[in-house]
PDB file of N, CA and C in Angstrom:
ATOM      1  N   UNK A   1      46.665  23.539 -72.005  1.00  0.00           N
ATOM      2  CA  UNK A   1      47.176  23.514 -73.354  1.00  0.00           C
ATOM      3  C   UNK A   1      46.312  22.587 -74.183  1.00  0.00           C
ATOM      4  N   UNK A   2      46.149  22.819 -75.407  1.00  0.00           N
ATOM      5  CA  UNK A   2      45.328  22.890 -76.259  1.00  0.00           C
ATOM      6  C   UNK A   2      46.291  21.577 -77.902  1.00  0.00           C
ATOM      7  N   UNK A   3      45.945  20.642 -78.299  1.00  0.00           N
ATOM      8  CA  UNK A   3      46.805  20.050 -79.258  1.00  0.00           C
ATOM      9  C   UNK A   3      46.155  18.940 -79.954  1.00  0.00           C
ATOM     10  N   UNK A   4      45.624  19.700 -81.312  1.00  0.00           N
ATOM     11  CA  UNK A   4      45.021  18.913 -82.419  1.00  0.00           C
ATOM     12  C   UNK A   4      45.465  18.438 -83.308  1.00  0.00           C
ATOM     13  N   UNK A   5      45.053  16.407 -83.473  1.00  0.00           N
ATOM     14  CA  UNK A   5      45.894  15.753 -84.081  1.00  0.00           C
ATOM     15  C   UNK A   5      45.267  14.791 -84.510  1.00  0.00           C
ATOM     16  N   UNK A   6      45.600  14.282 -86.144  1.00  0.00           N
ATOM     17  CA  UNK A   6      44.878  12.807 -86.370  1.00  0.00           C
ATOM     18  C   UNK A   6      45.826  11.681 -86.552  1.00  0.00           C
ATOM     19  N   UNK A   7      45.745  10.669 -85.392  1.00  0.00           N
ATOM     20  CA  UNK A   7      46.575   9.769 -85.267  1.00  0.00           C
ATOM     21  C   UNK A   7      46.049   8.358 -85.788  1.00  0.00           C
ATOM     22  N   UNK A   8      44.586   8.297 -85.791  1.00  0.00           N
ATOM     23  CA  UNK A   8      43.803   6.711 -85.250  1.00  0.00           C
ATOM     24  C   UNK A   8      43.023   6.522 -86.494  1.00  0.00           C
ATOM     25  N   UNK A   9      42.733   5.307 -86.500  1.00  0.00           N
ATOM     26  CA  UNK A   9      41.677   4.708 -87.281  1.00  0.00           C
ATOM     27  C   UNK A   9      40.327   4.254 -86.597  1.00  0.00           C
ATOM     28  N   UNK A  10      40.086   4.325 -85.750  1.00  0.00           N
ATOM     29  CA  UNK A  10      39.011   4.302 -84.688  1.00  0.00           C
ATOM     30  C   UNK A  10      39.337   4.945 -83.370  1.00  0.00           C
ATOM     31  N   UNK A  11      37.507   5.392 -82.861  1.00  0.00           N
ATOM     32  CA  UNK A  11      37.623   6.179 -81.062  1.00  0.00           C
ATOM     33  C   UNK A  11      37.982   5.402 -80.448  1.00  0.00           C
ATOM     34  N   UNK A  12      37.932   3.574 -80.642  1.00  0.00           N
ATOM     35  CA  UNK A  12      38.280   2.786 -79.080  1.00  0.00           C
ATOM     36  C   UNK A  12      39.736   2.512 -80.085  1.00  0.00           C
ATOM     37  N   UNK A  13      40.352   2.200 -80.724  1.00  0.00           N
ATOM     38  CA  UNK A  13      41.993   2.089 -80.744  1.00  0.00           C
ATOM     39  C   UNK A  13      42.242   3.446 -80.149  1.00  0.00           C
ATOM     40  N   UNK A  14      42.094   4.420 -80.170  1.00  0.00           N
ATOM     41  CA  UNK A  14      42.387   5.664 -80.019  1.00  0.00           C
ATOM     42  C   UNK A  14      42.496   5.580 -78.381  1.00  0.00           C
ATOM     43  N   UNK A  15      41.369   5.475 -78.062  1.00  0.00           N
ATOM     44  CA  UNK A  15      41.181   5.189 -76.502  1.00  0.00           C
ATOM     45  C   UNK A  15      42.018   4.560 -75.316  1.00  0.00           C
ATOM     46  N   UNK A  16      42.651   3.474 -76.366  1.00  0.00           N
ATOM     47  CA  UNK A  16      43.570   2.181 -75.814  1.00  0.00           C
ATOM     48  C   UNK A  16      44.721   2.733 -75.753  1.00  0.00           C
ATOM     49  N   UNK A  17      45.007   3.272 -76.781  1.00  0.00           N
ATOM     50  CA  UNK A  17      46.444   3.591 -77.484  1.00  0.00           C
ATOM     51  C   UNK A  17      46.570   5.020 -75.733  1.00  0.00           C
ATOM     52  N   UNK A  18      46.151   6.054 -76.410  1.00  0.00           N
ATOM     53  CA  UNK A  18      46.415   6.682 -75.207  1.00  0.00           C
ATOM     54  C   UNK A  18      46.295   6.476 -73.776  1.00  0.00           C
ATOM     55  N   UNK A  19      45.389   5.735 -73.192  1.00  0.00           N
ATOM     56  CA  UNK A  19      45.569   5.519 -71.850  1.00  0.00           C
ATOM     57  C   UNK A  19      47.033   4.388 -71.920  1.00  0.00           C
ATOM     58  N   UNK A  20      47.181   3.926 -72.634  1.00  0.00           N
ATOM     59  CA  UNK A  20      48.657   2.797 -72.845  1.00  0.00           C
ATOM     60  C   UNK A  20      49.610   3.797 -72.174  1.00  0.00           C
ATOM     61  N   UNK A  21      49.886   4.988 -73.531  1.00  0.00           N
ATOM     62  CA  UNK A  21      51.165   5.762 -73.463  1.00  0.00           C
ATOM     63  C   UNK A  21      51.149   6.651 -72.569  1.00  0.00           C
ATOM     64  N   UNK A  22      50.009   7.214 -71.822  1.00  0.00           N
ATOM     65  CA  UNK A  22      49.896   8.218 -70.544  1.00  0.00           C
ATOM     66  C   UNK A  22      49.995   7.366 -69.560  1.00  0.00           C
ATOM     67  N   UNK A  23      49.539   5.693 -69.363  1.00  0.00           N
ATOM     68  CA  UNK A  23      49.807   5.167 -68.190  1.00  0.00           C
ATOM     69  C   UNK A  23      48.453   6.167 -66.808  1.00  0.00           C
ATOM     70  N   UNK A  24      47.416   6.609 -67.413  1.00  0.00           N
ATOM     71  CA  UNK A  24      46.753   7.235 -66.750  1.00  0.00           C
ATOM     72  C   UNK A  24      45.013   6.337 -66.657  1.00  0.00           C
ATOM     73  N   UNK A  25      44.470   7.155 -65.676  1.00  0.00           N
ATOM     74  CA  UNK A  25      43.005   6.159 -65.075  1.00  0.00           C
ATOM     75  C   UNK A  25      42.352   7.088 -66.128  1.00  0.00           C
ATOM     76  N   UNK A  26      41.230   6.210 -66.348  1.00  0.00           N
ATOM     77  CA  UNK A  26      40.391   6.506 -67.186  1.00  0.00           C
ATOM     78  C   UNK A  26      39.053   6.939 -66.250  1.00  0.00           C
ATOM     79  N   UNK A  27      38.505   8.188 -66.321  1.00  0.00           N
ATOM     80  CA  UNK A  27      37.520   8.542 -65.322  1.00  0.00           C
ATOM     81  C   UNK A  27      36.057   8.177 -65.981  1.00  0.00           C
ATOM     82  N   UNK A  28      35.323   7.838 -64.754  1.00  0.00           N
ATOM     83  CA  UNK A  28      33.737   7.611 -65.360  1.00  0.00           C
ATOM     84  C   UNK A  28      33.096   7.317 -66.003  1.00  0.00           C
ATOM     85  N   UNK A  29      34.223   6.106 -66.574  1.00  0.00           N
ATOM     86  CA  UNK A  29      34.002   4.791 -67.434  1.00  0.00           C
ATOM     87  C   UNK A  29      34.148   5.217 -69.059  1.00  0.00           C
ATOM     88  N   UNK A  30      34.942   6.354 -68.996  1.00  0.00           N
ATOM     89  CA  UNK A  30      35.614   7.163 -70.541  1.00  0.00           C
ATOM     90  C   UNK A  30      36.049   6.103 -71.307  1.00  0.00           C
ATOM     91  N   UNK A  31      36.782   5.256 -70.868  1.00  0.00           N
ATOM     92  CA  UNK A  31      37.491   4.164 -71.922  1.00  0.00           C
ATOM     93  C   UNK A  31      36.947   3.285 -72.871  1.00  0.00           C
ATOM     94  N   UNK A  32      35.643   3.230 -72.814  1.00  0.00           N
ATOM     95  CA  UNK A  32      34.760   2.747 -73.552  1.00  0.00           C
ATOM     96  C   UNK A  32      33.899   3.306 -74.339  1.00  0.00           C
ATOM     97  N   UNK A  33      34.017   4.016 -75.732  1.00  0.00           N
ATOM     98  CA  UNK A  33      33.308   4.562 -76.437  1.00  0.00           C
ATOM     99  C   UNK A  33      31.829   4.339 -76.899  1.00  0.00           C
ATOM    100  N   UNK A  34      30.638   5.149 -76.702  1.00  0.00           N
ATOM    101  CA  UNK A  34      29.334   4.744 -76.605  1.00  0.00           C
ATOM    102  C   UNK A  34      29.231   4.705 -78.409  1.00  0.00           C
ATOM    103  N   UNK A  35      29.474   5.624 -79.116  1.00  0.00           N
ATOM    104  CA  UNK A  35      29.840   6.093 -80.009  1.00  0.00           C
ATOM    105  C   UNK A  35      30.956   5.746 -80.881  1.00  0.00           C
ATOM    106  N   UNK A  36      30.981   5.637 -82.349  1.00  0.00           N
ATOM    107  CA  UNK A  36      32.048   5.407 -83.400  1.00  0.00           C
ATOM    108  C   UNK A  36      32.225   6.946 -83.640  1.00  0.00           C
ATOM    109  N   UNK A  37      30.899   7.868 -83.893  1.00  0.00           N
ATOM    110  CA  UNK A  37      31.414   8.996 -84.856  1.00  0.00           C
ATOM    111  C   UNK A  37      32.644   9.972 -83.822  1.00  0.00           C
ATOM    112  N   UNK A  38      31.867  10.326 -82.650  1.00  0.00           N
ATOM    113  CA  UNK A  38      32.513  11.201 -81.528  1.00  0.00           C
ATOM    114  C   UNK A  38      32.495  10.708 -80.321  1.00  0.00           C
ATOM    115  N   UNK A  39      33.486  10.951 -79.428  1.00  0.00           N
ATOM    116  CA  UNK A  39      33.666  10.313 -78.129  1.00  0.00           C
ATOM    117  C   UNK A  39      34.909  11.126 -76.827  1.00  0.00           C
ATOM    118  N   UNK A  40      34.732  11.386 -75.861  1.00  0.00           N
ATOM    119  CA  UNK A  40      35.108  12.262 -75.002  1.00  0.00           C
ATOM    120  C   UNK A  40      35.781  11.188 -73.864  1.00  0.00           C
ATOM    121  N   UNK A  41      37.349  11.281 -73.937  1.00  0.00           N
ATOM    122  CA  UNK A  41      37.928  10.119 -72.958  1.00  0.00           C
ATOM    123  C   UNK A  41      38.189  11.142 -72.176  1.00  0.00           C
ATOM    124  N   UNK A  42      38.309  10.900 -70.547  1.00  0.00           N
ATOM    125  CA  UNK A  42      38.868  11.953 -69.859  1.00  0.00           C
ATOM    126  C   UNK A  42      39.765  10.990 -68.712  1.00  0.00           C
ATOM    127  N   UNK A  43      40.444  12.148 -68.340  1.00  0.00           N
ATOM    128  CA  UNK A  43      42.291  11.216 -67.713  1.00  0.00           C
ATOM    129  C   UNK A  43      42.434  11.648 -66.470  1.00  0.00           C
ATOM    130  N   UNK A  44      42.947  10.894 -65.854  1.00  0.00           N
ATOM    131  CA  UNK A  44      44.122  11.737 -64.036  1.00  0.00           C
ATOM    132  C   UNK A  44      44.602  10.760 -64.022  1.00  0.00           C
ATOM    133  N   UNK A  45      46.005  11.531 -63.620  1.00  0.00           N
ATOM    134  CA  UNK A  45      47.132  11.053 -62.568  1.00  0.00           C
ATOM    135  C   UNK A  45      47.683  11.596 -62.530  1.00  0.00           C
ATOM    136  N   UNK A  46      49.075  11.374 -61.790  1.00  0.00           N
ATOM    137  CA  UNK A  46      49.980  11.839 -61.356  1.00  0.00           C
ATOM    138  C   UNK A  46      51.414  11.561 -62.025  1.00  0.00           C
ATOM    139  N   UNK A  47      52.282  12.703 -61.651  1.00  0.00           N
ATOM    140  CA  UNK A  47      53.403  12.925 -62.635  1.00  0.00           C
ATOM    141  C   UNK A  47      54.759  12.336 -61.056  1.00  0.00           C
ATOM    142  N   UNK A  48      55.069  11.287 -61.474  1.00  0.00           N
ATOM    143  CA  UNK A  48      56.336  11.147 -60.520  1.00  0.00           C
ATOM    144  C   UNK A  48      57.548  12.026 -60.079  1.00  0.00           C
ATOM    145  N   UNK A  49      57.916  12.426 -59.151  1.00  0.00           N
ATOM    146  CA  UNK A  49      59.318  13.322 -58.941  1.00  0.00           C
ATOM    147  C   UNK A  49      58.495  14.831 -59.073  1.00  0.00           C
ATOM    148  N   UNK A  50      57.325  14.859 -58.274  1.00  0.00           N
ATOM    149  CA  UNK A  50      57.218  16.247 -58.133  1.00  0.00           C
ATOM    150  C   UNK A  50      56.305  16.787 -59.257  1.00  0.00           C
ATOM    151  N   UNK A  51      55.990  16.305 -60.359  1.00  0.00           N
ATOM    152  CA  UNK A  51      55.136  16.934 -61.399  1.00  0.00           C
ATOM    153  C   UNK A  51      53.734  17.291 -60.710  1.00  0.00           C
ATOM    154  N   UNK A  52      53.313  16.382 -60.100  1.00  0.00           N
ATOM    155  CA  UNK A  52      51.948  16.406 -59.129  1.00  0.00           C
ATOM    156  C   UNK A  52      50.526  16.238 -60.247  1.00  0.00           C
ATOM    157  N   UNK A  53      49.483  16.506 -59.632  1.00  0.00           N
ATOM    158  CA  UNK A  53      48.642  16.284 -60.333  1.00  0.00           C
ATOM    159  C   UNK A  53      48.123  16.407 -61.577  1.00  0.00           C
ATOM    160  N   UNK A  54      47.359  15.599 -62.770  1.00  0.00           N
ATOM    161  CA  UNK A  54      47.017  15.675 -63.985  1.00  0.00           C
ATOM    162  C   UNK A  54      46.008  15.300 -64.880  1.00  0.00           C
ATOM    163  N   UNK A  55      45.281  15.977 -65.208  1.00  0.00           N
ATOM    164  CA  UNK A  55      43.933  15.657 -65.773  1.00  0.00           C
ATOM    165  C   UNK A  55      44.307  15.960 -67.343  1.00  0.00           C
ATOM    166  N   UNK A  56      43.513  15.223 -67.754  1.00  0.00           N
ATOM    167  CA  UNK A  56      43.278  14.772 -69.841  1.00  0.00           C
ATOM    168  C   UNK A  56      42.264  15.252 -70.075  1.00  0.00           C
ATOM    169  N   UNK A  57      41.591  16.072 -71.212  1.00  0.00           N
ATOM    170  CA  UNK A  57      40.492  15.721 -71.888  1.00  0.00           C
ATOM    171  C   UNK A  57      40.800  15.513 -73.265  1.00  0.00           C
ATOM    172  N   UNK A  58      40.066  14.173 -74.035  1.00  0.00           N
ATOM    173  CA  UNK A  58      40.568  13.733 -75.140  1.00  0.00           C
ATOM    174  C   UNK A  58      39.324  13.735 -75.570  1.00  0.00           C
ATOM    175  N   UNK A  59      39.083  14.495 -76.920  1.00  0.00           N
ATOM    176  CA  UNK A  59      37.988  14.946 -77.725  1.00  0.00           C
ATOM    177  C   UNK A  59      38.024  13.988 -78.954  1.00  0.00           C
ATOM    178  N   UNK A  60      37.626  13.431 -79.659  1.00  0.00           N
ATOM    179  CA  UNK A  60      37.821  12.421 -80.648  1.00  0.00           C
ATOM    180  C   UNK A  60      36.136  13.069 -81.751  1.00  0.00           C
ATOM    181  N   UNK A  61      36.663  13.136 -82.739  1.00  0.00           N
ATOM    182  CA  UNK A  61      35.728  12.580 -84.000  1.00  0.00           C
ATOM    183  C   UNK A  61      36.408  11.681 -85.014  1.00  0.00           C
ATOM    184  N   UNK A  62      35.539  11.133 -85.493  1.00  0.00           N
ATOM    185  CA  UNK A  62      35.496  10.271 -86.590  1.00  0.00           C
ATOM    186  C   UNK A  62      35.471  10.385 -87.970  1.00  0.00           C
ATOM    187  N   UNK A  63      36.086  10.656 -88.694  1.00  0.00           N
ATOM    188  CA  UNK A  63      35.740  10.860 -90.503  1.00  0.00           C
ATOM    189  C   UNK A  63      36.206   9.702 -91.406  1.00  0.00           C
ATOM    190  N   UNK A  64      35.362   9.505 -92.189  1.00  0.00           N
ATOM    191  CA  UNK A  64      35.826   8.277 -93.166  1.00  0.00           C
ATOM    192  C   UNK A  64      36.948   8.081 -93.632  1.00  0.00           C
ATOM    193  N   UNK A  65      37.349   9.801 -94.274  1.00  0.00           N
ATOM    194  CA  UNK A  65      38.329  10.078 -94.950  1.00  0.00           C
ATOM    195  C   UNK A  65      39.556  10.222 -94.331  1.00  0.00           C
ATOM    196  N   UNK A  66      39.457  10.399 -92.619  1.00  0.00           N
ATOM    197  CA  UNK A  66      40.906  11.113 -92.074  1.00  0.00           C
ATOM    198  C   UNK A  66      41.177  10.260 -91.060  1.00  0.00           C
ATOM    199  N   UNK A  67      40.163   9.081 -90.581  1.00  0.00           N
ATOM    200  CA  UNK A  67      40.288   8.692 -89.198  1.00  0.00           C
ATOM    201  C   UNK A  67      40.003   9.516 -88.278  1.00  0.00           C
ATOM    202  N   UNK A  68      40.624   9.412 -86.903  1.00  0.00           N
ATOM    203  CA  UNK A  68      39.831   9.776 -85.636  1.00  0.00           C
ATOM    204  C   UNK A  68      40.940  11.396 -85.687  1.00  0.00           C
ATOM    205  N   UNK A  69      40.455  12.172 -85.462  1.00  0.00           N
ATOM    206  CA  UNK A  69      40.757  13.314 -85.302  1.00  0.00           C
ATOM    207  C   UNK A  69      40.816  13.667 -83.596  1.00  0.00           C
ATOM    208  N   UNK A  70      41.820  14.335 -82.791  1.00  0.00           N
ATOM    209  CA  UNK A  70      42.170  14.075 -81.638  1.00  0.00           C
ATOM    210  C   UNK A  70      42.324  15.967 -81.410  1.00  0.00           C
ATOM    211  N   UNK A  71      41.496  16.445 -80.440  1.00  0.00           N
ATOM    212  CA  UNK A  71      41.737  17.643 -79.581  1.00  0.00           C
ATOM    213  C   UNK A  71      41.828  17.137 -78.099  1.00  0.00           C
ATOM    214  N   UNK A  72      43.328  17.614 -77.789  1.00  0.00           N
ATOM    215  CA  UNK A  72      43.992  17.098 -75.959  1.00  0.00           C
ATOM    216  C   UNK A  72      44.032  18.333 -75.580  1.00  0.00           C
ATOM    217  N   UNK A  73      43.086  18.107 -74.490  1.00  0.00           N
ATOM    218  CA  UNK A  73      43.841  19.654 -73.611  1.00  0.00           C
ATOM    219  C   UNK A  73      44.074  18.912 -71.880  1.00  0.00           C
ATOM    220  N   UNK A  74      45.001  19.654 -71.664  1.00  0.00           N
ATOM    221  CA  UNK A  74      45.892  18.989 -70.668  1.00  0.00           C
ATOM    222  C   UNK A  74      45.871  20.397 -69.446  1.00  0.00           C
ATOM    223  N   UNK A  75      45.545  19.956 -68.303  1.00  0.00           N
ATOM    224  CA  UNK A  75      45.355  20.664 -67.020  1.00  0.00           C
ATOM    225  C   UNK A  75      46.354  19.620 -66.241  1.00  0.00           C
ATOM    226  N   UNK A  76      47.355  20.674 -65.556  1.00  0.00           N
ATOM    227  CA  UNK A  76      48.451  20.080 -64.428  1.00  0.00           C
ATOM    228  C   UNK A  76      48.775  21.472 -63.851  1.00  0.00           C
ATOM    229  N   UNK A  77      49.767  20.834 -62.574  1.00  0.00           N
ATOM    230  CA  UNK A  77      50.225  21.928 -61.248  1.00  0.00           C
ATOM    231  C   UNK A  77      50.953  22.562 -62.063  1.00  0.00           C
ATOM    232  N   UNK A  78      51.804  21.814 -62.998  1.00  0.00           N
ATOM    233  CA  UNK A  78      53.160  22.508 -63.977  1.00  0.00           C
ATOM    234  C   UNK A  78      53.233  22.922 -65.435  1.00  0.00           C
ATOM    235  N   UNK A  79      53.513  23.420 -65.614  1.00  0.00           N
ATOM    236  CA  UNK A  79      53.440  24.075 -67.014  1.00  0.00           C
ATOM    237  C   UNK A  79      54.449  22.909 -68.048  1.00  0.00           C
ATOM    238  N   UNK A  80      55.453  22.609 -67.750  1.00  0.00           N
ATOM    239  CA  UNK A  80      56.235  21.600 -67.747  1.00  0.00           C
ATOM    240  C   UNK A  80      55.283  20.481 -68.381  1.00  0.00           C
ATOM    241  N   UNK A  81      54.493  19.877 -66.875  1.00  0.00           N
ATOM    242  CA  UNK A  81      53.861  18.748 -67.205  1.00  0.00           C
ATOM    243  C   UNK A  81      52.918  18.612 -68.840  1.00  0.00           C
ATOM    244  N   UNK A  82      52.378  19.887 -68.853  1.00  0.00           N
ATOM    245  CA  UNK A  82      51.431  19.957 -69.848  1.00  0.00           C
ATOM    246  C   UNK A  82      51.934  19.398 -71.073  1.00  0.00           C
ATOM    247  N   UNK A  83      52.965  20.179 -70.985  1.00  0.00           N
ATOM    248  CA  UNK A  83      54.075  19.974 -72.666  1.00  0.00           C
ATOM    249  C   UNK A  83      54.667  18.312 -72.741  1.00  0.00           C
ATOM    250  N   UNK A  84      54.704  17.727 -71.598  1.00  0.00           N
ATOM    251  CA  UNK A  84      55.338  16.407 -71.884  1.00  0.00           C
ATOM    252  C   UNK A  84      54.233  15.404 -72.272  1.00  0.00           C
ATOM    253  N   UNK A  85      53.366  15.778 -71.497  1.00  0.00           N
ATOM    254  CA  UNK A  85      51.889  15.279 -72.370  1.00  0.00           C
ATOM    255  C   UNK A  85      51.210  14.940 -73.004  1.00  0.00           C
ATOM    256  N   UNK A  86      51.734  16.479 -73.908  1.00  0.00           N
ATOM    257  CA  UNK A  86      51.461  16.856 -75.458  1.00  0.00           C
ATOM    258  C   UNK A  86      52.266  15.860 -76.528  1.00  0.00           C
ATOM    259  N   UNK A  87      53.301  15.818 -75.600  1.00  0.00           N
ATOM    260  CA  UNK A  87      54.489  15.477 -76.537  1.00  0.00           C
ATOM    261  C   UNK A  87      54.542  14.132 -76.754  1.00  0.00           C
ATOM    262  N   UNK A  88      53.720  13.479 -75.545  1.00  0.00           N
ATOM    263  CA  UNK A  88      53.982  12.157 -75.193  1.00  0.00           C
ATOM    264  C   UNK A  88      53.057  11.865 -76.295  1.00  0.00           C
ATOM    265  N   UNK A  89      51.635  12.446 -76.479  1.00  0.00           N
ATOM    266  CA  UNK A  89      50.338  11.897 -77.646  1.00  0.00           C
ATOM    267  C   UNK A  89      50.764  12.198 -78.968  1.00  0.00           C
ATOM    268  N   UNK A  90      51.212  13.652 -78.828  1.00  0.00           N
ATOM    269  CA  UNK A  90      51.668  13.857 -80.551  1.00  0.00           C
ATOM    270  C   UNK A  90      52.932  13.825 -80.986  1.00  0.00           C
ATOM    271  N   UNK A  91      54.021  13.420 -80.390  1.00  0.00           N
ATOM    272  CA  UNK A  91      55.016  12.930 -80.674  1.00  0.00           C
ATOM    273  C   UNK A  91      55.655  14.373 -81.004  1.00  0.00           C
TER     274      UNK A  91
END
């Protein structure tokens, strides 16, 4: 699942903020943005009580005018999981 959103005023608040509220590992040193304009965080873990496994990709650009602009797409065992995900970043 697929869910585009502008929440942030910067890629590393952006960065922080979501690994906070997913409570998820940050893979291959994602958490640290090389970049202000665009930046690619990517996620796993696991969903307690059976959800099972879960991977993030968090797409970020930058605009003066809008802040950080956010495309999540969310890969899990459950269809379930995906949506709480979603729900958890974009409220």
């Amino acid at each position: 699942m697929i869910m585009t959103t502008c929440l942030f005023l910067r890629t590393a608040a952006a960065c922080d903020s979501i690994i906070e509220v997913l409570n998820m590992e940050a893979l291959g040193g994602t958490e640290s943005p090389s970049s202000t304009s665009v930046h690619t965080l990517q996620l796993s873990g696991l969903v307690v009580g059976g959800g099972g496994k879960v991977l993030v990709r968090c797409r970020m650009t930058y605009s003066r005018g809008e802040g950080v602009t956010l495309e999540l797409g969310v890969r899990a065992e459950k269809q379930e999981v995906c949506s709480l995900v979603l729900a958890a970043v974009g409220g």
